[in-house]
Structures are given as structure tokens and as C-alpha cells.
N, C-alpha and C. Protein backbone atom coordinates (compact mmCIF):
# COMPACT_ATOMS: atom_id res chain seq x y z
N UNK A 1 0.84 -1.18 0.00
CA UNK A 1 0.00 0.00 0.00
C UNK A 1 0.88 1.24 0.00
N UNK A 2 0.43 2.18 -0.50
CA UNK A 2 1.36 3.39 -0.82
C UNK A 2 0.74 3.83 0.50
N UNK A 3 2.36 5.18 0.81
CA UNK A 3 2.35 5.70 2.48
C UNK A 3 1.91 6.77 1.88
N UNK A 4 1.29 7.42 3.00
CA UNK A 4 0.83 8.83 3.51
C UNK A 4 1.78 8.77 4.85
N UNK A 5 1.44 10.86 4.97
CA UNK A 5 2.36 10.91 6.16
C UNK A 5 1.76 10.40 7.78
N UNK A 6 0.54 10.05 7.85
CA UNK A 6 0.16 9.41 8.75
C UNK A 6 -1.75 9.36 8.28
N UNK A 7 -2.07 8.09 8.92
CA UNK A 7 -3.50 7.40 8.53
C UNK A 7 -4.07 7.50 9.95
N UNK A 8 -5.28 7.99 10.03
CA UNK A 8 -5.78 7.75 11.25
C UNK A 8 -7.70 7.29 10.70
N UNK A 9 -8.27 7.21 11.91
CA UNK A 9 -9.29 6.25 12.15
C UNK A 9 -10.54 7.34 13.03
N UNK A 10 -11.75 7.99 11.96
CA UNK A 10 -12.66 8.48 13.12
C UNK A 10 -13.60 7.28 14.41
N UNK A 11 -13.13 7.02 15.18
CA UNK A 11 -13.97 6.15 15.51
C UNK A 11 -15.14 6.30 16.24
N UNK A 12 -15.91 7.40 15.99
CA UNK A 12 -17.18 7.65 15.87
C UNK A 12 -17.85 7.37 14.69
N UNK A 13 -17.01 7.33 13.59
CA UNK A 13 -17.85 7.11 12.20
C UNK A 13 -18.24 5.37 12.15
N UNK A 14 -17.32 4.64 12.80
CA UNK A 14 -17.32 3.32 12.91
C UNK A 14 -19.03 2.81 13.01
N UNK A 15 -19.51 1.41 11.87
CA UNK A 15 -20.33 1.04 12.03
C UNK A 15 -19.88 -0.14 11.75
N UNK A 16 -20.97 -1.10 12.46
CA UNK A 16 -20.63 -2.40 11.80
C UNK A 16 -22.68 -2.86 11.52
N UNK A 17 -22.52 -3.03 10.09
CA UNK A 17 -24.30 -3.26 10.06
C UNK A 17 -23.85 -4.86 9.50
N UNK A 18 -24.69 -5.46 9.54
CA UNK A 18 -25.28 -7.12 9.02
C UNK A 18 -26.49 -7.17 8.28
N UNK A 19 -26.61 -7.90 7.97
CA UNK A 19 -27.70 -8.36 7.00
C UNK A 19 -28.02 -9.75 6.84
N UNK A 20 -29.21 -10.19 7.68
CA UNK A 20 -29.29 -11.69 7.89
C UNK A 20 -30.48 -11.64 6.66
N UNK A 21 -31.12 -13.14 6.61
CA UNK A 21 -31.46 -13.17 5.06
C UNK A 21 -32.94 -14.36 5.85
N UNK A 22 -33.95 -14.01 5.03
CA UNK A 22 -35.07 -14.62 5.38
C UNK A 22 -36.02 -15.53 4.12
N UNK A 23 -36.75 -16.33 4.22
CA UNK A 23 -37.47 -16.82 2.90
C UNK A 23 -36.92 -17.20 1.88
N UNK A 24 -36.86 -18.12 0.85
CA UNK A 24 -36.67 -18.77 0.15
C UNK A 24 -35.84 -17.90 -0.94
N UNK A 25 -36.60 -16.79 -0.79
CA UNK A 25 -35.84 -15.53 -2.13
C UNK A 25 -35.07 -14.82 -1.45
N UNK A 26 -34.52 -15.09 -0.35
CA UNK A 26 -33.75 -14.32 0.43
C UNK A 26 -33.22 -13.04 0.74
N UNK A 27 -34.90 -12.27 1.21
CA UNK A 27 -35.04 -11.43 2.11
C UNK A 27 -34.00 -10.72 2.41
N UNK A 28 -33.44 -9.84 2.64
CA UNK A 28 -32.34 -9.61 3.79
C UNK A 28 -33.13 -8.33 4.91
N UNK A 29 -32.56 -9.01 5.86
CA UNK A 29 -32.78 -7.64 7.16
C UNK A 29 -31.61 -7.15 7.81
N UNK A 30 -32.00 -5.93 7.44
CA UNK A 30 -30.57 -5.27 7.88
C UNK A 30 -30.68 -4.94 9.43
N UNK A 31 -29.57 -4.77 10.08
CA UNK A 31 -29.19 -4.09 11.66
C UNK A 31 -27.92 -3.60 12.02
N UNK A 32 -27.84 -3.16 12.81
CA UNK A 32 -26.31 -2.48 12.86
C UNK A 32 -25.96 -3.01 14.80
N UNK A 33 -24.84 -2.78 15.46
CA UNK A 33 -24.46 -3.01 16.74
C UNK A 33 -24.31 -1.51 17.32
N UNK A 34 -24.82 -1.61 18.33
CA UNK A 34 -24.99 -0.11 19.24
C UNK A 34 -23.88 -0.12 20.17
N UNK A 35 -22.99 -1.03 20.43
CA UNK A 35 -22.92 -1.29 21.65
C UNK A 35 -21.12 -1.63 21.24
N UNK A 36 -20.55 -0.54 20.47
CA UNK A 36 -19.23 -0.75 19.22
C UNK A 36 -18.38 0.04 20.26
N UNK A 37 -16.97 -0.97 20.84
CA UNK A 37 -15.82 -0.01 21.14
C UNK A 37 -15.09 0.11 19.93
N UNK A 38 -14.01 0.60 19.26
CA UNK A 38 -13.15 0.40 18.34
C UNK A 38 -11.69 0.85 19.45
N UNK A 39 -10.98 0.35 18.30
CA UNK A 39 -9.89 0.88 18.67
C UNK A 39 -8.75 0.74 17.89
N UNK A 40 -8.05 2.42 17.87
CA UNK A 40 -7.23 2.50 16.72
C UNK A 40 -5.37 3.16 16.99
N UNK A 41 -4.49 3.27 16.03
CA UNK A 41 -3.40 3.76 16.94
C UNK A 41 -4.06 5.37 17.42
N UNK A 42 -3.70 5.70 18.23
CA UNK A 42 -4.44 7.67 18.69
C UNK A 42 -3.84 8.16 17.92
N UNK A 43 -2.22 8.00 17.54
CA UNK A 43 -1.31 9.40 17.11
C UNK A 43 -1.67 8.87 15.77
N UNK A 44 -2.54 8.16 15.05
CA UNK A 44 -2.22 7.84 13.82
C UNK A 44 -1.45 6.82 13.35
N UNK A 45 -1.18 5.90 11.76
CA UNK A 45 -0.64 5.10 11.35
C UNK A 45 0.65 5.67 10.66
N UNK A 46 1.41 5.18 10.08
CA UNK A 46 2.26 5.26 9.02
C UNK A 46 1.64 4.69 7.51
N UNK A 47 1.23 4.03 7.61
CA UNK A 47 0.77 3.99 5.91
C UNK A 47 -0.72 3.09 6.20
N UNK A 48 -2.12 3.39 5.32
CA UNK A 48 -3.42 2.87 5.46
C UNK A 48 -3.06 1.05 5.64
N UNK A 49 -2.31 0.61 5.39
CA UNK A 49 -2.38 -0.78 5.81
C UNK A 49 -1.87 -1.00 7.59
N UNK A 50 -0.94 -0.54 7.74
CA UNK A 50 -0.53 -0.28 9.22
C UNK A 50 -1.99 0.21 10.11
N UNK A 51 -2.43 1.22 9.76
CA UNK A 51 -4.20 1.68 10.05
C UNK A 51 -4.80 0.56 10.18
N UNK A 52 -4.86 -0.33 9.04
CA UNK A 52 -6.19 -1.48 9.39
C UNK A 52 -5.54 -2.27 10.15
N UNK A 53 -4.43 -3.06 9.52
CA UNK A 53 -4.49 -4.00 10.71
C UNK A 53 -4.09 -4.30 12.46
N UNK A 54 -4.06 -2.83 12.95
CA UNK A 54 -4.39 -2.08 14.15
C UNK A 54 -5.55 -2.49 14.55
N UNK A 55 -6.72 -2.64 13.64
CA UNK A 55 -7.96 -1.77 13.89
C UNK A 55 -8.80 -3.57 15.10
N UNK A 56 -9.21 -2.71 16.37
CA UNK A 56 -9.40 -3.85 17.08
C UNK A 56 -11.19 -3.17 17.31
N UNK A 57 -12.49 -4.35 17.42
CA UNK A 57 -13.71 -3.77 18.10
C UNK A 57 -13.43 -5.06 18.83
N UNK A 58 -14.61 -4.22 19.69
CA UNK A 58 -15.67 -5.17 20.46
C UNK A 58 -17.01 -4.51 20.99
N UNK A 59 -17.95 -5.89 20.62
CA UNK A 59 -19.37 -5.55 20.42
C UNK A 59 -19.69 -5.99 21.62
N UNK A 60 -20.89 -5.43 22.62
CA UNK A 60 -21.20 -5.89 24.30
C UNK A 60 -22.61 -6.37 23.61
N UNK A 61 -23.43 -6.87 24.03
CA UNK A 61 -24.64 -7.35 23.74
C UNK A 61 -25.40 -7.93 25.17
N UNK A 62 -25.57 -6.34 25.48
CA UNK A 62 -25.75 -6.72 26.91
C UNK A 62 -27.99 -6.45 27.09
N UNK A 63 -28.10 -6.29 26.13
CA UNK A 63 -29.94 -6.86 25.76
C UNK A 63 -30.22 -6.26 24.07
N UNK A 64 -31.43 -6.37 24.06
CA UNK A 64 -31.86 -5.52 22.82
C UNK A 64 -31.69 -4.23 21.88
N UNK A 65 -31.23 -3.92 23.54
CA UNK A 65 -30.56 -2.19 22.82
C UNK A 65 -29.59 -2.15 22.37
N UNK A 66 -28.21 -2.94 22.50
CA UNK A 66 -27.39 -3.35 21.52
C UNK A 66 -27.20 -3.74 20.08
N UNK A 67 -28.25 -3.55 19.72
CA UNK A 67 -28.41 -3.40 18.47
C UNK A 67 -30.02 -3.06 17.87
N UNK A 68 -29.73 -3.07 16.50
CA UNK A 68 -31.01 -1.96 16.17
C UNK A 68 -31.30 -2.29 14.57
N UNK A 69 -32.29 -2.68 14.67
CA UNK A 69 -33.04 -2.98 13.37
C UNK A 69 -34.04 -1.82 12.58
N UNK A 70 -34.20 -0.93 13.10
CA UNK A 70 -35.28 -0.45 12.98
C UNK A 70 -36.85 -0.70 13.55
N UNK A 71 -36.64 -1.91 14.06
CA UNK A 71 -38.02 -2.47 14.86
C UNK A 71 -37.22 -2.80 16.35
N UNK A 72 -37.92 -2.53 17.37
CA UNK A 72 -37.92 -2.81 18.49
C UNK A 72 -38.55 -4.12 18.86
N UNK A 73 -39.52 -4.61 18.60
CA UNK A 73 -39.71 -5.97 18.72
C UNK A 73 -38.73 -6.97 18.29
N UNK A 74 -38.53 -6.84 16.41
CA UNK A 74 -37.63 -7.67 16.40
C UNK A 74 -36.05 -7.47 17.07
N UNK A 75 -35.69 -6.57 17.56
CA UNK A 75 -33.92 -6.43 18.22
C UNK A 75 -34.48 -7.12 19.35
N UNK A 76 -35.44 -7.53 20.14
CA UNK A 76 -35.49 -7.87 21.54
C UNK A 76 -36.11 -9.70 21.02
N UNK A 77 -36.88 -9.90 20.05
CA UNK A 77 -36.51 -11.43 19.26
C UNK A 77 -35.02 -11.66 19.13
N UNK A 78 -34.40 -10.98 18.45
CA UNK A 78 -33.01 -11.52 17.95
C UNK A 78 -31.96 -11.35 19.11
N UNK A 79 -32.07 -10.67 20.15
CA UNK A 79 -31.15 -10.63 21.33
C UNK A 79 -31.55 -11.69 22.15
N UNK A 80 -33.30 -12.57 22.04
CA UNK A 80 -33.64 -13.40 23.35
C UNK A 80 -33.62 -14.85 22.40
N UNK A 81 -33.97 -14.79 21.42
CA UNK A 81 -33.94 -15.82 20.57
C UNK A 81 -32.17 -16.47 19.99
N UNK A 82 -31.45 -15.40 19.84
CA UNK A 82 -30.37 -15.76 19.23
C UNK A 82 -28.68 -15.41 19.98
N UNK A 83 -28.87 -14.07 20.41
CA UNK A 83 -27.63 -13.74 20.71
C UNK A 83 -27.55 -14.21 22.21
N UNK A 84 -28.48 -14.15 22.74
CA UNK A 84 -28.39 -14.61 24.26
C UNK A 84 -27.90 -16.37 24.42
N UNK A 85 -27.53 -16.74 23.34
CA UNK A 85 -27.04 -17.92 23.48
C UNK A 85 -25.85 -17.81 23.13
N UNK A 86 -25.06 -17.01 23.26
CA UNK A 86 -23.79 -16.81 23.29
C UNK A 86 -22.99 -17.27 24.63
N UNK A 87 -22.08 -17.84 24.47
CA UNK A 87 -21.32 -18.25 25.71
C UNK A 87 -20.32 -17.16 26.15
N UNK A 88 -20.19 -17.58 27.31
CA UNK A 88 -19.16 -16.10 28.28
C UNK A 88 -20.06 -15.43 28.29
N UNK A 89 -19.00 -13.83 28.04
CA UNK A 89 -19.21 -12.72 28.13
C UNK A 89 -19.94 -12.54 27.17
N UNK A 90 -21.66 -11.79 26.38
CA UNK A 90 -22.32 -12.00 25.39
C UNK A 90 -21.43 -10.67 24.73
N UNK A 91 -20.50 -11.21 23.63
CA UNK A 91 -19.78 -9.83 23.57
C UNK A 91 -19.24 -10.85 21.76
N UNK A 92 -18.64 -10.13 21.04
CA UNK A 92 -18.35 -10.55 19.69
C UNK A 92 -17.01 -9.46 19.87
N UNK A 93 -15.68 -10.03 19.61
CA UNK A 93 -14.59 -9.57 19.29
C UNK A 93 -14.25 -9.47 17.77
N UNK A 94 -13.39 -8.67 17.30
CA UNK A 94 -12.49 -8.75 16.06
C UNK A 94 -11.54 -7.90 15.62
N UNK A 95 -10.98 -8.46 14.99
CA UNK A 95 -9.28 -7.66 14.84
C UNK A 95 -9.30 -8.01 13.25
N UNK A 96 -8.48 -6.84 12.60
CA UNK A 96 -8.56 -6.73 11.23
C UNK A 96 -7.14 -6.89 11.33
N UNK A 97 -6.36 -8.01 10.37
CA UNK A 97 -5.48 -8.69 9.72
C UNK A 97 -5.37 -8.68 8.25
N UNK A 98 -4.09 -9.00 7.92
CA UNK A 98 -3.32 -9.03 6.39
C UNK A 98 -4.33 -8.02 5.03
N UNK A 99 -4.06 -6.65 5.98
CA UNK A 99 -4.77 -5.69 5.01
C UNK A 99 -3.69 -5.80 3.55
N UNK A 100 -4.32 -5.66 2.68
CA UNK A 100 -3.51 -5.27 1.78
C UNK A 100 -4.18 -4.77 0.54
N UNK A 101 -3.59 -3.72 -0.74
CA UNK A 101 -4.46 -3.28 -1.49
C UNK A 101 -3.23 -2.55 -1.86
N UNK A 102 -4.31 -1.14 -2.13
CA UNK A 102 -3.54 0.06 -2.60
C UNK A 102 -4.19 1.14 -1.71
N UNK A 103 -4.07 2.00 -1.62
CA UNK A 103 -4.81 3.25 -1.03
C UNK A 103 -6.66 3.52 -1.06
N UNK A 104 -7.18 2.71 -2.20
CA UNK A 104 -8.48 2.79 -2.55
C UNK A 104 -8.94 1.37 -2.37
N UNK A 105 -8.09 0.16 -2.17
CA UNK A 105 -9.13 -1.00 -2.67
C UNK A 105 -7.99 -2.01 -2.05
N UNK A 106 -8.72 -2.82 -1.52
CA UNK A 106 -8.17 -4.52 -1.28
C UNK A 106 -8.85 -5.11 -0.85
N UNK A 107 -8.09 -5.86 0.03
CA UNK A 107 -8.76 -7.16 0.46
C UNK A 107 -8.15 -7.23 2.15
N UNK A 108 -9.02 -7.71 3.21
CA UNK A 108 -8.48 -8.01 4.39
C UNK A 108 -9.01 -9.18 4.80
N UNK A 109 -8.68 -9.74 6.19
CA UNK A 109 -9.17 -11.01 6.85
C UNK A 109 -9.83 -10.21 8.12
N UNK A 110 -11.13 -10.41 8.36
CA UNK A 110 -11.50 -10.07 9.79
C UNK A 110 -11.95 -11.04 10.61
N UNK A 111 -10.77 -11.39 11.52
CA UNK A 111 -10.75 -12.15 12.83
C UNK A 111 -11.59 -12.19 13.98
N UNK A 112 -12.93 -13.30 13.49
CA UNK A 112 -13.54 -12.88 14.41
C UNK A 112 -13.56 -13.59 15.41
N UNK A 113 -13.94 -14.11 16.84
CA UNK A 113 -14.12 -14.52 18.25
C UNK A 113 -15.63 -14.05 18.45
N UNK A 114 -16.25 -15.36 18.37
CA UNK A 114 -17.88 -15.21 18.47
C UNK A 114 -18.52 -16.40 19.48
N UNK A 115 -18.75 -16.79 20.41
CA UNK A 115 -19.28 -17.78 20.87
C UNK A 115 -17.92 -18.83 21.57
N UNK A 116 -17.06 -18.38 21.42
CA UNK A 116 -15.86 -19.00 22.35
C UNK A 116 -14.97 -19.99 20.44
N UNK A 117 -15.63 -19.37 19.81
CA UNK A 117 -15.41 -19.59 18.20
C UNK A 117 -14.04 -18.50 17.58
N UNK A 118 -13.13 -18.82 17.46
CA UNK A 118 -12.26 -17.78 16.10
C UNK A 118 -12.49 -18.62 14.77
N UNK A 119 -12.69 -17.30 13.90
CA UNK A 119 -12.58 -17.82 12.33
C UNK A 119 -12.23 -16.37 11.90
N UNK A 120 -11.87 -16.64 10.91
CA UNK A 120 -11.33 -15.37 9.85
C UNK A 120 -12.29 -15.15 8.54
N UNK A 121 -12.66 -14.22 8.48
CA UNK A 121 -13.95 -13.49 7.56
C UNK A 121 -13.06 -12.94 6.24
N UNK A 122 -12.78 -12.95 5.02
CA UNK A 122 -12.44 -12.45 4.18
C UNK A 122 -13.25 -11.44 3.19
N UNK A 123 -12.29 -10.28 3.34
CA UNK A 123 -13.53 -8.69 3.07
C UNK A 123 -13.11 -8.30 2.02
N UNK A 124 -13.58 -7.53 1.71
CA UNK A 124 -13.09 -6.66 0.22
C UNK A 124 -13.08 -5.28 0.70
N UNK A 125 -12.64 -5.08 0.33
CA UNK A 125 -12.62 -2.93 1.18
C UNK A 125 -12.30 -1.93 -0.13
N UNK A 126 -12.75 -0.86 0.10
CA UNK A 126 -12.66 0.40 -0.82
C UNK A 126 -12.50 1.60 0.10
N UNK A 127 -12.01 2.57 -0.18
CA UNK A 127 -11.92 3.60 0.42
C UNK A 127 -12.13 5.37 -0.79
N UNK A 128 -13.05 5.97 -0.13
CA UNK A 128 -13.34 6.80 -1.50
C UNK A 128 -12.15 8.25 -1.08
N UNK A 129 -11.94 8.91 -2.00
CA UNK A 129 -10.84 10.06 -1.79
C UNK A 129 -11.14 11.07 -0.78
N UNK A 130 -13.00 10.85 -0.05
CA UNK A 130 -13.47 11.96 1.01
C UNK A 130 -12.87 10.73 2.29
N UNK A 131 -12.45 9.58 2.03
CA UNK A 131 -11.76 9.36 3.53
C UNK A 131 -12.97 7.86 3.84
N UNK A 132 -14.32 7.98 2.75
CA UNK A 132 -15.02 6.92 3.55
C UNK A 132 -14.78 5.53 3.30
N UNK A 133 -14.36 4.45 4.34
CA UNK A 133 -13.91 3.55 4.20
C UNK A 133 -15.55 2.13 4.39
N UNK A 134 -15.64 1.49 3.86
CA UNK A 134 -16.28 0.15 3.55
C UNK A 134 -15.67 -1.18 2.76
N UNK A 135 -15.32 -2.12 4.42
CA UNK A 135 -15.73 -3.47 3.96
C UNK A 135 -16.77 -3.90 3.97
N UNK A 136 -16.51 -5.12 2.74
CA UNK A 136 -17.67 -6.18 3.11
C UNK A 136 -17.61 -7.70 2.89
N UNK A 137 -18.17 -8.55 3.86
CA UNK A 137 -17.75 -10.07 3.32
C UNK A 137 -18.89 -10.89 4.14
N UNK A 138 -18.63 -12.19 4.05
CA UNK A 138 -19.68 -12.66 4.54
C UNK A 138 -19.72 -13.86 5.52
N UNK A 139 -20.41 -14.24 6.82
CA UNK A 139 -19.94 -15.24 7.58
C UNK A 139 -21.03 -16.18 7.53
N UNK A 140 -20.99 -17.04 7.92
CA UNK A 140 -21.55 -18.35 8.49
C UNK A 140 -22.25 -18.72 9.49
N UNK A 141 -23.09 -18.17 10.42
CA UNK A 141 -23.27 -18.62 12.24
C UNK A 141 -22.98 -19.55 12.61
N UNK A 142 -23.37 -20.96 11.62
CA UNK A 142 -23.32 -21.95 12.26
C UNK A 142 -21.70 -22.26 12.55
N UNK A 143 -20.75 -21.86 11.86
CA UNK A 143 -19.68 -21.85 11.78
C UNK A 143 -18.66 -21.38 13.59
N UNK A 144 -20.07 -20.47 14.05
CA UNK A 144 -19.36 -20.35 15.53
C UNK A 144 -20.20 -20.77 16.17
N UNK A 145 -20.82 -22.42 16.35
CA UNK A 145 -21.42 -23.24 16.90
C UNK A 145 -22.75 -22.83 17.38
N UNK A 146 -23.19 -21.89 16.65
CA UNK A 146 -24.20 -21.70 16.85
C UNK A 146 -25.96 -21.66 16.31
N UNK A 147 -26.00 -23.34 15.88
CA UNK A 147 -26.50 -24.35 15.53
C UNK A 147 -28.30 -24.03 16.51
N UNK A 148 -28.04 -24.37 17.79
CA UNK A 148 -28.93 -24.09 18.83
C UNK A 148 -29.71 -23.05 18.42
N UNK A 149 -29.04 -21.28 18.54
CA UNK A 149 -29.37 -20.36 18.67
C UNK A 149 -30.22 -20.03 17.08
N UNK A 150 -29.56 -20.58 16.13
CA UNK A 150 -30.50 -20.79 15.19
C UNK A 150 -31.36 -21.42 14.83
N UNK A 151 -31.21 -22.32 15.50
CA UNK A 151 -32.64 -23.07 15.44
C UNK A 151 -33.74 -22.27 16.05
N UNK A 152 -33.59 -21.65 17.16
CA UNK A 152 -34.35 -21.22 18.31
C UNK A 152 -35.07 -19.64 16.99
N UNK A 153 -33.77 -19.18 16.96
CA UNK A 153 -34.58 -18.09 16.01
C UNK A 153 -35.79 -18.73 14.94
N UNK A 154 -35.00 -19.53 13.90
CA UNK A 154 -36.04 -19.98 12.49
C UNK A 154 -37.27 -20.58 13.48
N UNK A 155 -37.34 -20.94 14.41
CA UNK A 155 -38.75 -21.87 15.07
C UNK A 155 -39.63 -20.84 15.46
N UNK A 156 -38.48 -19.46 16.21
CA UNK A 156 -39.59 -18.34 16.46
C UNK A 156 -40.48 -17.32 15.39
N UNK A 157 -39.44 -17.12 14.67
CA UNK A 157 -39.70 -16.34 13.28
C UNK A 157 -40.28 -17.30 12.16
N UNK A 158 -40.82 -18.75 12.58
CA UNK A 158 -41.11 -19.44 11.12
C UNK A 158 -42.38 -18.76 10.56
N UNK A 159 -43.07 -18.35 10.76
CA UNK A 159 -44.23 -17.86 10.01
C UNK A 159 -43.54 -16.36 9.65
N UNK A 160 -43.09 -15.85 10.01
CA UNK A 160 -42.73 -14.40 9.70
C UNK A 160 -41.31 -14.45 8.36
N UNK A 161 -41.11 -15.65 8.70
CA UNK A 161 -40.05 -16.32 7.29
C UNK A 161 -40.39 -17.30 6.24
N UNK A 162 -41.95 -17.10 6.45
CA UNK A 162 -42.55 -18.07 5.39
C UNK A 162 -42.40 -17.07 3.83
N UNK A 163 -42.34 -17.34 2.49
CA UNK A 163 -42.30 -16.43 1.59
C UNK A 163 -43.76 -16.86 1.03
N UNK A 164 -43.72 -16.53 -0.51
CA UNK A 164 -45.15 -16.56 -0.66
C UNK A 164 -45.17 -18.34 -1.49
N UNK A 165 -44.53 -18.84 -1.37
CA UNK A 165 -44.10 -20.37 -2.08
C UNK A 165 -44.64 -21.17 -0.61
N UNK A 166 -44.88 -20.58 0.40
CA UNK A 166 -45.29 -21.62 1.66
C UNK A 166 -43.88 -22.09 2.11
N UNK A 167 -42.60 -21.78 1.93
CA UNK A 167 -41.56 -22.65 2.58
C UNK A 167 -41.08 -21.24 3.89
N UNK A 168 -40.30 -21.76 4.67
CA UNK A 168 -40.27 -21.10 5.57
C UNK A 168 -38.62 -21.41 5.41
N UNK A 169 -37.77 -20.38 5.51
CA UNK A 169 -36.43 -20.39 5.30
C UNK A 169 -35.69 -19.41 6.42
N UNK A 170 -35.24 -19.36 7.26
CA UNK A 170 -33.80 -18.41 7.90
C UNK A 170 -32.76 -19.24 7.12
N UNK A 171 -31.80 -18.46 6.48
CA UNK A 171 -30.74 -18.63 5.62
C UNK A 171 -29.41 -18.64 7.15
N UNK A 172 -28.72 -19.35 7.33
CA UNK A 172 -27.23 -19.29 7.87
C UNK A 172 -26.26 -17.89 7.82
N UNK A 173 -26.17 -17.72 6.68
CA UNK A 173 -25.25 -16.50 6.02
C UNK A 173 -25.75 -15.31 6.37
N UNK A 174 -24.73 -14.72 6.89
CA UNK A 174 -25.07 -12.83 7.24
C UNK A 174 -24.23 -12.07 6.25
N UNK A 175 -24.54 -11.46 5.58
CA UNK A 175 -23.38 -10.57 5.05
C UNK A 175 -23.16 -9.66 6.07
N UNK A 176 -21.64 -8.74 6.10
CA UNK A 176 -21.62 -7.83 7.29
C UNK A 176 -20.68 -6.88 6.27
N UNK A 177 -20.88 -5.46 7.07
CA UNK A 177 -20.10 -4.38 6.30
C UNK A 177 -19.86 -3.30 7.19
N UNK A 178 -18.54 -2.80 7.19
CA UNK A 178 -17.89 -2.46 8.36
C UNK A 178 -17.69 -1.14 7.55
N UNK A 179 -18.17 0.27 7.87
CA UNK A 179 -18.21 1.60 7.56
C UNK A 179 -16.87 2.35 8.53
N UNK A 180 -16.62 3.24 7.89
CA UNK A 180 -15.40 3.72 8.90
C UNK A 180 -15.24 5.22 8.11
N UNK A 181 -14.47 6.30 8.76
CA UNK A 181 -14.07 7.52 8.15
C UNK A 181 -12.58 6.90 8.26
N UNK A 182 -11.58 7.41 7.09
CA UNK A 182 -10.42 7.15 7.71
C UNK A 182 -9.66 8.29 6.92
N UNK A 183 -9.22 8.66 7.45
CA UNK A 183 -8.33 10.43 7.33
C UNK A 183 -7.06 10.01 7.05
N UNK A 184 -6.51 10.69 5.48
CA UNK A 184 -4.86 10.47 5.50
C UNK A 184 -4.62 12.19 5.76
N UNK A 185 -3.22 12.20 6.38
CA UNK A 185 -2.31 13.09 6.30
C UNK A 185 -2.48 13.73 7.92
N UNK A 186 -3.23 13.19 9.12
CA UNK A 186 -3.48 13.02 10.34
C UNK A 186 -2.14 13.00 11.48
N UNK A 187 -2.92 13.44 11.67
CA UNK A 187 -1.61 12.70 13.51
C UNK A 187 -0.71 13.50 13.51
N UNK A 188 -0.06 13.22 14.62
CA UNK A 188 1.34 14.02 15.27
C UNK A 188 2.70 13.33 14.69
């Protein structure tokens, strides 16, 4: 990745939204996490790859209000139905690894720790010349053993995931996309 004189990270701009997928034609419902620490170098990076793979969250999911669908019913379904079956601390870690690209575009691994689960998420990222940064890639649930918690959701939501074919589908796969401001020419 080509250097700038230092890369830094708004981490107020930080979002992380998902998109779980419903019905046979696969629906998607979007939500985002309320409940986002980030964390980045303070004084700034040396070059936008040094920036990402710094870049550490963690999500608390400590009830419904931790995240946000736009419906209040369903965030308090998907926190009692699904996330509350999280083991430990109900919390989702991740650390962004082997950034690489150019200044506008690559590819990273995001390391995630979900359910007492690590796996590595492979993203695609862009960054536009006003600084706004978006990955995106896509995970698995069942993949962080969380087999149970999906079941528990598709059994609660089966009529509300029926499409118009009569089959009733919750899809596995979330896509997720990680928003960020990221400022070159920053820091001390």
C-alpha cells in the first residue's frame, strides 16, 4: 500500500451493520451493533495498511438495545432468541489482519471470536478520496457453533419467514459491512 504521512481512524464514524437473510428468495434484514468499542493507533498510522491492521472492536450485547433494526420488537426477538445464546461474556470480538491493497481497494481477513469460536472473515474494502472507508464479506453462524441459537430463532420467526411459495427459510449466512471515516495526512 502506498504511504501517507500518517493514517488515522474516526472512531465515531465506525459502524458495523449485518444483513441476515429470510425466505426462500432471500429477504435480507438489515441491523447495525450499538454497543461498538473500536480501537485505533491515537497518534495515527504510518501507511493505510498499518491503520487497518491495528484496527481492534468489540461488540457488548448486553440486551436488545445493543443493536437496532429499525423495529424494536424484532432487536429484543433476535437478542432473546439468538444472541443470548452466546457463551461467556455476550460480547463478539475482532481484529482486522493481512490488510492489503492500494490506497483505494483490497482485500483483508476479519478475525472474528464469536461464541468462544475464532474464524477469519475475508472482506473486500474500498476507500473513496473523502476518507469513507467500507468493507464487506460474509460469515456463516453456524460456523461459531451456533447451531442451537439458530434453530431457536427460524422456530420463532417461522411464520414471519414463510415467503409466498409456503416454505419457511432463515438462511445461515449474514453478510456484514464495516463503515469507517479514515483520514490520511493526520496525527502528530
Amino acid at each position: 500500500m502506498a504511504a501517507s504521512s500518517k493514517w488515522c481512524l474516526d472512531p465515531a464514524s465506525v459502524q458495523v451493520v449485518w444483513t441476515a437473510f429470510k425466505t426462500t428468495q432471500k429477504i435480507g434484514v438489515n441491523g447495525n451493533f450499538t454497543a461498538l468499542k473500536v480501537s485505533a493507533p491515537e497518534k495515527g498510522a504510518k501507511s493505510l495498511g498499518q491503520l487497518l491492521n491495528a484496527l481492534k472492536a468489540e461488540i457488548k450485547l448486553e440486551g436488545a438495545s445493543s443493536l437496532s433494526t429499525g423495529n424494536p420488537g424484532r432487536d429484543q426477538t433476535l437478542f432473546d432468541h439468538f444472541f443470548k445464546y452466546l457463551k461467556g461474556p455476550v460480547q463478539i470480538q475482532g481484529q482486522v489482519r493481512n490488510a492489503e491493497g492500494t490506497d483505494k481497494k483490497g482485500e483483508l481477513m476479519l478475525h472474528l471470536n464469536m461464541n468462544g469460536k475464532k474464524k477469519a472473515v475475508p472482506m473486500t474494502w474500498s476507500r473513496t478520496a473523502e476518507g469513507a472507508f467500507t468493507a464487506q464479506g460474509s460469515l456463516d453462524v453456524l460456523d461459531f457453533g451456533l447451531k442451537t441459537a439458530f434453530d431457536d430463532l427460524h422456530k420463532t420467526c417461522e411464520a414471519l419467514h414463510t415467503g409466498p411459495d409456503g416454505v419457511s427459510k432463515t438462511w445461515s449466512e449474514v453478510a456484514l459491512k464495516i463503515q469507517a471515516k479514515l483520514i490520511p495526512g493526520c496525527g502528530k
